[in-house]
C-alpha atoms as a PDB file:
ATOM      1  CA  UNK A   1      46.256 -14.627  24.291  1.00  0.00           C
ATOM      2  CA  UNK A   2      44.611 -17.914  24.056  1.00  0.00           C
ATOM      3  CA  UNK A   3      43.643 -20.220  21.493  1.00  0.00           C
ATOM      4  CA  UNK A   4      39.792 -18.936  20.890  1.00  0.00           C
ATOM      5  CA  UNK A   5      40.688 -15.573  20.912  1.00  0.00           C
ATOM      6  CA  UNK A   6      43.699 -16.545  17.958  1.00  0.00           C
ATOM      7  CA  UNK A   7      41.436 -18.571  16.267  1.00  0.00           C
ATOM      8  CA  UNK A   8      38.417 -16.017  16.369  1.00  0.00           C
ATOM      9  CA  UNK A   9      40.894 -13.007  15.341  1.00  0.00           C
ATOM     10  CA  UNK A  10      42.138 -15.225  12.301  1.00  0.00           C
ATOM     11  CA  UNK A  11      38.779 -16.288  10.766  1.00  0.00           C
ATOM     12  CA  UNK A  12      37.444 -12.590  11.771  1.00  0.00           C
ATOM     13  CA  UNK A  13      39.169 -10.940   9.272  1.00  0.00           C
ATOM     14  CA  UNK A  14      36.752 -10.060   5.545  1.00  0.00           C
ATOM     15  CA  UNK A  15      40.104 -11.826   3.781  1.00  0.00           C
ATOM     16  CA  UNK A  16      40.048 -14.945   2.200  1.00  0.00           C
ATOM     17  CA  UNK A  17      43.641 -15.559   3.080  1.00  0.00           C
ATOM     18  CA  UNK A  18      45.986 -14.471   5.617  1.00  0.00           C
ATOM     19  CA  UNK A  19      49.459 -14.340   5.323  1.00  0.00           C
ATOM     20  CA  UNK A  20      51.827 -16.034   7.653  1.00  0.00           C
ATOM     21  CA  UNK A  21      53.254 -13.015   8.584  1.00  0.00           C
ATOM     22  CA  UNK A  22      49.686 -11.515   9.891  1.00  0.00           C
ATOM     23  CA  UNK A  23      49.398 -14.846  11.673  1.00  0.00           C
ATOM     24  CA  UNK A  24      52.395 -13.935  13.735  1.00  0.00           C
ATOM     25  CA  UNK A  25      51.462 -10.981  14.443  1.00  0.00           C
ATOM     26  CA  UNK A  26      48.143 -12.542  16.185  1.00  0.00           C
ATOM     27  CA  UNK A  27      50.308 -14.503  18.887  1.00  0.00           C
ATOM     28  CA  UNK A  28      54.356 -14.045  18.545  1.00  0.00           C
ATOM     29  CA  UNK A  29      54.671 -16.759  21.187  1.00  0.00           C
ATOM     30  CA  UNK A  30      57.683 -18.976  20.048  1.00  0.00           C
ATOM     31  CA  UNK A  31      56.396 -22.774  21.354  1.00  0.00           C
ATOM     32  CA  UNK A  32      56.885 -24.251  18.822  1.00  0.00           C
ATOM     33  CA  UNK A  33      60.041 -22.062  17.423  1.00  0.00           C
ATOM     34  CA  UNK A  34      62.653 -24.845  14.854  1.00  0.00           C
ATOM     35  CA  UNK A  35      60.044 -27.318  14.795  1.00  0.00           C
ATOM     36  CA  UNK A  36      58.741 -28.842  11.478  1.00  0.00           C
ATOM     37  CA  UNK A  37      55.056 -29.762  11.892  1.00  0.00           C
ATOM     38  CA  UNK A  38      52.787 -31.686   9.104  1.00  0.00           C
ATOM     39  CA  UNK A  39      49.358 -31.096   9.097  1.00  0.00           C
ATOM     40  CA  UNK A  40      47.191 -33.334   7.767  1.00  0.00           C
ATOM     41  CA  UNK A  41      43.829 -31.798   5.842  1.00  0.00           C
ATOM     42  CA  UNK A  42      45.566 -28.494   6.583  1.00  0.00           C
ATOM     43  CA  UNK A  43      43.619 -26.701   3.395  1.00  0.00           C
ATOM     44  CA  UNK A  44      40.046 -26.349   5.503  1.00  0.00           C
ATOM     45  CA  UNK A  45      37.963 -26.351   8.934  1.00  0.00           C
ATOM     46  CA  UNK A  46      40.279 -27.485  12.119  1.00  0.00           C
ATOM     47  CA  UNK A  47      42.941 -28.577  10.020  1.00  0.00           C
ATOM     48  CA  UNK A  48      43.263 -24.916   8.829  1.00  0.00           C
ATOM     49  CA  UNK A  49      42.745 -23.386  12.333  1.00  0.00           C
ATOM     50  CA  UNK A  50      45.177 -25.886  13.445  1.00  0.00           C
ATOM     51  CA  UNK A  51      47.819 -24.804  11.110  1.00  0.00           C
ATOM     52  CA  UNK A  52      47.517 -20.849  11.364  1.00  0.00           C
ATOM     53  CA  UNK A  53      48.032 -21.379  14.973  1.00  0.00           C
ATOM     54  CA  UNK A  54      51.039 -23.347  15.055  1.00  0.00           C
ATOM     55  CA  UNK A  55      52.720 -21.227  12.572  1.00  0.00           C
ATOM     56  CA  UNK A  56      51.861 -17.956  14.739  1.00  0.00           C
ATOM     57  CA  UNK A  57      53.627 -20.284  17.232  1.00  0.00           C
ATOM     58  CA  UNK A  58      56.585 -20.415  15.512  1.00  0.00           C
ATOM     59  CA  UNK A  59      56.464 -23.514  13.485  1.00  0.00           C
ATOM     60  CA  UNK A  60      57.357 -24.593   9.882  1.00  0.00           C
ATOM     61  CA  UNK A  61      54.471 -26.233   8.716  1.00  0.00           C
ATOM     62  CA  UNK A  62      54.008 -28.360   5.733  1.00  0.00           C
ATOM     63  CA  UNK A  63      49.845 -28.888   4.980  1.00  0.00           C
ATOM     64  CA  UNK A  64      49.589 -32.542   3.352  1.00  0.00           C
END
């Protein structure tokens, strides 16, 4: 699955939120599986996007 179809299925759903475990569900690849990742302006737009992908990548994330 690639990243516009993630993306697109993420922001598609009528939910404010989605949970990390939905996010997994998306794309259970494991890239990014035991890494720690900060995002930076993580709470909106690409930031967000950004950080929904990595974590259904496998990463810990922390948004700052």
């Amino acid at each position: 699955m690639n990243l516009r179809r993630s993306i697109k299925k993420i922001f598609s759903c009528n939910k404010k939120h989605t949970t990390v475990a939905e996010i997994k569900l998306l794309n259970p690849t494991n890239r990014f599986k035991g890494r720690k990742i900060v995002v930076t302006g993580g709470s909106t737009g690409i930031g967000l996007a950004i950080a929904k992908k990595l974590i259904s990548e496998g990463a810990e994330i922390l948004i700052a």
